[in-house]
Protein backbone atom coordinates (compact mmCIF):
# COMPACT_ATOMS: atom_id res chain seq x y z
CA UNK A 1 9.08 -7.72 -7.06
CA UNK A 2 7.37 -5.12 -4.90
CA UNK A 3 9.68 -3.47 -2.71
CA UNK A 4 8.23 -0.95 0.33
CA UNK A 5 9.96 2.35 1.09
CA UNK A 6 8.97 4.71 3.74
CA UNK A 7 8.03 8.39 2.10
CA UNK A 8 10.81 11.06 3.31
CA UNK A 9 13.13 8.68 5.38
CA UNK A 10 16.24 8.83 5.41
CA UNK A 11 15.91 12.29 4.47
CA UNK A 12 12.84 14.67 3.21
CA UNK A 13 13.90 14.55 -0.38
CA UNK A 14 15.63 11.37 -1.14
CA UNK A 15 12.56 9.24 -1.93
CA UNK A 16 12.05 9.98 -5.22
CA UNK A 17 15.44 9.77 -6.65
CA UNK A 18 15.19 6.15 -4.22
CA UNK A 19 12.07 5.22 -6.32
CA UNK A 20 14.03 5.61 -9.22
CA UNK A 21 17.00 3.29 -8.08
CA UNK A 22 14.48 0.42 -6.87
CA UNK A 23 13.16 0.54 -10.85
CA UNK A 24 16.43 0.55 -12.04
CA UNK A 25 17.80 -2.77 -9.07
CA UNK A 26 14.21 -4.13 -10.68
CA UNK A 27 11.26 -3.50 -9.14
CA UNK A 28 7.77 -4.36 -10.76
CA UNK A 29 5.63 -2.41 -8.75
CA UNK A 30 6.57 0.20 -5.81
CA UNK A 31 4.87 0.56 -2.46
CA UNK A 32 5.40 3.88 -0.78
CA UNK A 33 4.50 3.83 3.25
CA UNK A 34 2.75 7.12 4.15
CA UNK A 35 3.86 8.01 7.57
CA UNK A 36 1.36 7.56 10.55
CA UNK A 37 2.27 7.64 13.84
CA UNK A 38 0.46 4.33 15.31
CA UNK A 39 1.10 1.77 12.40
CA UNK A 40 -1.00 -0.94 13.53
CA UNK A 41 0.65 -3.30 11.02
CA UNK A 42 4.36 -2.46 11.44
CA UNK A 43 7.14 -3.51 13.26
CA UNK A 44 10.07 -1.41 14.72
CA UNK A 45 11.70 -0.44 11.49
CA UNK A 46 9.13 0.88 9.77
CA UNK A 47 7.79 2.40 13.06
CA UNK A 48 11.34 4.01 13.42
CA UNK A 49 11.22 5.23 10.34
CA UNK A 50 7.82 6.08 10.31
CA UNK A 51 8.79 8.42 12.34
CA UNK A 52 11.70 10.26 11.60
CA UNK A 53 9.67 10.92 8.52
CA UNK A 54 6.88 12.00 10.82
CA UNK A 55 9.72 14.96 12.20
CA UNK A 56 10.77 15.92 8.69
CA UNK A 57 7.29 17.49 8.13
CA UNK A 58 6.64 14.73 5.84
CA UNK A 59 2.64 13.87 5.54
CA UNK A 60 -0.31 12.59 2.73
CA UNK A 61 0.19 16.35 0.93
CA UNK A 62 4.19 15.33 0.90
CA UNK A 63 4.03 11.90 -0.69
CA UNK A 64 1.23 12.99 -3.13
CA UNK A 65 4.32 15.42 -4.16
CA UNK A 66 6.92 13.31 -3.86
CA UNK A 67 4.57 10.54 -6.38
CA UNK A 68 4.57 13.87 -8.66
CA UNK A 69 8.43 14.28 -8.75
CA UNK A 70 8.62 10.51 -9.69
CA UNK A 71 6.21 11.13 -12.33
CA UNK A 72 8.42 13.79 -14.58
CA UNK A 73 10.76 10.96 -15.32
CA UNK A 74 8.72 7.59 -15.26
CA UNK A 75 5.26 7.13 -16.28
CA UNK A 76 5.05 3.53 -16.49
CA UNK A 77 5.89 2.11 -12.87
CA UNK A 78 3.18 1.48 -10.59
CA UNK A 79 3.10 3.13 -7.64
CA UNK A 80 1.06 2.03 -4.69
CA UNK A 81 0.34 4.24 -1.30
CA UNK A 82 0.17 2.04 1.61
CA UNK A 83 -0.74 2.95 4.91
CA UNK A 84 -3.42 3.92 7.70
CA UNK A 85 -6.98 5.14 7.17
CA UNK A 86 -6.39 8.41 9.66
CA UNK A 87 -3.86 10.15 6.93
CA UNK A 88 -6.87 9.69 4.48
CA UNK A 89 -9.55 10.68 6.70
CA UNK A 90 -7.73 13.77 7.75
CA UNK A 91 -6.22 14.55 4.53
CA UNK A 92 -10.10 14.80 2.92
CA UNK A 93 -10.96 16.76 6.54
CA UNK A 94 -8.47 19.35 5.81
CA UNK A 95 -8.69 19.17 1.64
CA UNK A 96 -12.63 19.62 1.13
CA UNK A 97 -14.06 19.80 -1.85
CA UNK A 98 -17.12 21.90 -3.03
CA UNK A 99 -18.18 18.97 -5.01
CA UNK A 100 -18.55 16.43 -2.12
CA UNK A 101 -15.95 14.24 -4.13
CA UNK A 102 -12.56 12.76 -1.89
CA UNK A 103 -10.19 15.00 -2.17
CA UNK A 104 -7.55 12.20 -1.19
CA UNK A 105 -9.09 10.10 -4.15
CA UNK A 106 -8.80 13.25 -6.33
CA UNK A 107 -5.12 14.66 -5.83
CA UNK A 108 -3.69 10.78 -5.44
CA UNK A 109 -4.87 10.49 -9.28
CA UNK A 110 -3.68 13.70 -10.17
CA UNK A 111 -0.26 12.94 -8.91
CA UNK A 112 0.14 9.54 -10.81
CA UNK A 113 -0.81 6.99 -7.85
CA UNK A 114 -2.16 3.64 -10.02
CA UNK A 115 -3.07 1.88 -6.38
CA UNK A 116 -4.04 2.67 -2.74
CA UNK A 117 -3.52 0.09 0.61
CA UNK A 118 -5.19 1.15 3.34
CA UNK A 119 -4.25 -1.40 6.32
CA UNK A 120 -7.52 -0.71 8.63
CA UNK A 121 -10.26 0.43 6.08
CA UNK A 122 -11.85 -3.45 5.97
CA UNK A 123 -13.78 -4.54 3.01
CA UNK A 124 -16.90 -4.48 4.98
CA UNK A 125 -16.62 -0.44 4.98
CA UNK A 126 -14.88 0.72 1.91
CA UNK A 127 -16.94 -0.30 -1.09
CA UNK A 128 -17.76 3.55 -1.90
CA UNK A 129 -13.92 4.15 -1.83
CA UNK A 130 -13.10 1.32 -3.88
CA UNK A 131 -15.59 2.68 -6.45
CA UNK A 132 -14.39 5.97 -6.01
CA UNK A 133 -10.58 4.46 -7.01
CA UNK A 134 -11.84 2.39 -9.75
CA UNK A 135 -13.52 5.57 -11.46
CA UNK A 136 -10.06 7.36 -11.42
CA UNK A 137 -8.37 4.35 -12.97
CA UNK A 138 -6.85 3.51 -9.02
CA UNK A 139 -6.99 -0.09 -7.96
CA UNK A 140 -7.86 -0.54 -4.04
CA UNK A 141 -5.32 -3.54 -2.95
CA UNK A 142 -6.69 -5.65 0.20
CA UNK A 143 -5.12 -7.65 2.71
CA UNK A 144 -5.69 -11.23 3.30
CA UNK A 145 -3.82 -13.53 6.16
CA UNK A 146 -3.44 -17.30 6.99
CA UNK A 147 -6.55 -16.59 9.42
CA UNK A 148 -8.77 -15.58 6.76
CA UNK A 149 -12.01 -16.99 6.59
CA UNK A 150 -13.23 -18.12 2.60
CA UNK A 151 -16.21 -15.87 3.34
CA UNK A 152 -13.83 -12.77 3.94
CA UNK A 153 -11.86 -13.86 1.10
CA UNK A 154 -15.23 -14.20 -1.11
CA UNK A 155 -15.94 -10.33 0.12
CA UNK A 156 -12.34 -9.32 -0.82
CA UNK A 157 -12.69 -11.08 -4.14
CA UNK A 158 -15.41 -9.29 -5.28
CA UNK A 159 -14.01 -5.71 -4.50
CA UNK A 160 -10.83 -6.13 -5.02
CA UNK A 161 -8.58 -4.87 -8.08
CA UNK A 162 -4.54 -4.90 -9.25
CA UNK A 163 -3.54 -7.67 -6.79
CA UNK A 164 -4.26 -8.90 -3.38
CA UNK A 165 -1.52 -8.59 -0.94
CA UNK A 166 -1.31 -12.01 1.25
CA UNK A 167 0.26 -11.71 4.71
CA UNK A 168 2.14 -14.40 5.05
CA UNK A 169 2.35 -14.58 8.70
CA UNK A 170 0.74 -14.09 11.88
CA UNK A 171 2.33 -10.37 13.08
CA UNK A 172 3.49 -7.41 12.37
CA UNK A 173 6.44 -6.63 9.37
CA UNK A 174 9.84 -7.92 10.49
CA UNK A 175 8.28 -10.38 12.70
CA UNK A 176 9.72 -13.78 11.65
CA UNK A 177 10.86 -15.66 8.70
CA UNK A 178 8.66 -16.96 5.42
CA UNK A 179 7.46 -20.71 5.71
CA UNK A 180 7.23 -21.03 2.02
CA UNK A 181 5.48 -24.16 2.39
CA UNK A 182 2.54 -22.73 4.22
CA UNK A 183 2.06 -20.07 1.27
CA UNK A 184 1.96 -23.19 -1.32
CA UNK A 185 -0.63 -24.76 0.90
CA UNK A 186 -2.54 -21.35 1.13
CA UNK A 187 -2.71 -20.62 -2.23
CA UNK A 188 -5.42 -22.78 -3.88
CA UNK A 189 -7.61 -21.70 -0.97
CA UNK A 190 -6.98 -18.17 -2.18
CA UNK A 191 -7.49 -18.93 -5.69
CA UNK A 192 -11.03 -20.47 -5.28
CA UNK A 193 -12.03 -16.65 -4.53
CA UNK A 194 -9.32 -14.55 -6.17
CA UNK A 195 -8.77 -14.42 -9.61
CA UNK A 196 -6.53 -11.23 -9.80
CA UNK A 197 -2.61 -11.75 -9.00
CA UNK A 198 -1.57 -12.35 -5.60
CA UNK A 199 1.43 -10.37 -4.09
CA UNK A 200 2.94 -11.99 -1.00
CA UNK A 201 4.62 -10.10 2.01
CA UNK A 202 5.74 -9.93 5.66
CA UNK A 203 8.75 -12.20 6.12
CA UNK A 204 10.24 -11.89 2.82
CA UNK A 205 13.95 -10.47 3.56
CA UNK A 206 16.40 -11.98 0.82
CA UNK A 207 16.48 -13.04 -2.46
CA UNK A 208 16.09 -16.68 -1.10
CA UNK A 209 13.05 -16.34 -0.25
């Protein structure tokens, strides 16, 4: 059970002590949305909530704190940032290091992140970054969808690590209801290429499904 929570909504402070009661309800492994103000991926709610955050001040620096507050009482959940490549980007524009090294990749380990989802950065583009992750013990989680072609999901395969995320349908987050029949049928497909767990999302909204 990975459950997704938007960093600093409701309010600028509550997300830590909400990490903690998604644990405790049962979660495996958390995902924690970094605000960005065109999520490409997202439907209204997260959107909407996206950006309330967004007028609470809350940004990459915030999370990366609000990871750290999470950390002084639990050590063992996984935590995984997922979001947009321009809070990265920006975040290693503004957060330079002499050494040349990400500073994104660098402060995301120091705060306890275990894995990093970056909606747009395709596999084609981000084998530097996943190496970068790997070498601070951070897995890079990719993205596959029903339209996914076996060669993307051979690329995906071969750079991915910690789990693939499968979208289950065609659209944004909110957009329509799981046919859990099409995810059985989409599954040895997937497995032919990916040998690491698959998570599956996007149309998942009670314990039914």
């Amino acid at each position: 059970l990975i459950p997704y929570v938007m960093s600093g909504f409701p309010q600028a402070d509550v997300t830590p002590d909400l990490m903690h009661r998604l644990v405790s309800a049962g979660a495996d492994v958390i995902e924690l949305g970094v605000p960005f103000s065109d999520p490409m991926a997202d439907g209204p709610v997260i959107q909407k909530a996206g950006e309330a955050a967004l007028r609470l001040g809350i940004g990459t620096t915030q999370v990366l704190e609000m990871v750290r507050r999470f950390r002084e009482q639990d050590a063992r959940t996984p935590v995984v940032l997922m979001g947009y490549a321009n809070p990265v980007e920006r975040y290693n524009q503004k957060h330079a290091r002499a050494d040349g090294a990400s500073a994104f990749v660098h402060d995301a380990a120091d705060a306890g992140v275990d894995g990093v989802l970056v909606v747009d950065y395709p596999p084609e583009e981000c084998e530097e970054f996943a190496a970068d992750l790997r070498a601070r013990d951070m897995d890079l989680i990719f993205l596959l969808a029903p339209t996914s072609t076996d060669a993307r999901m051979a690329l995906v395969g071969r750079l991915a690590t910690g789990y693939v995320y499968y979208v289950s349908l065609k659209g944004v987050t909110g957009a329509g209801h799981l046919d859990t029949d099409a995810v059985a049928a989409m599954l040895p497909r997937i497995r032919k290429h990916i040998a690491i767990p698959v998570g599956v999302g996007f149309g998942i909204r009670d314990a039914e499904t």
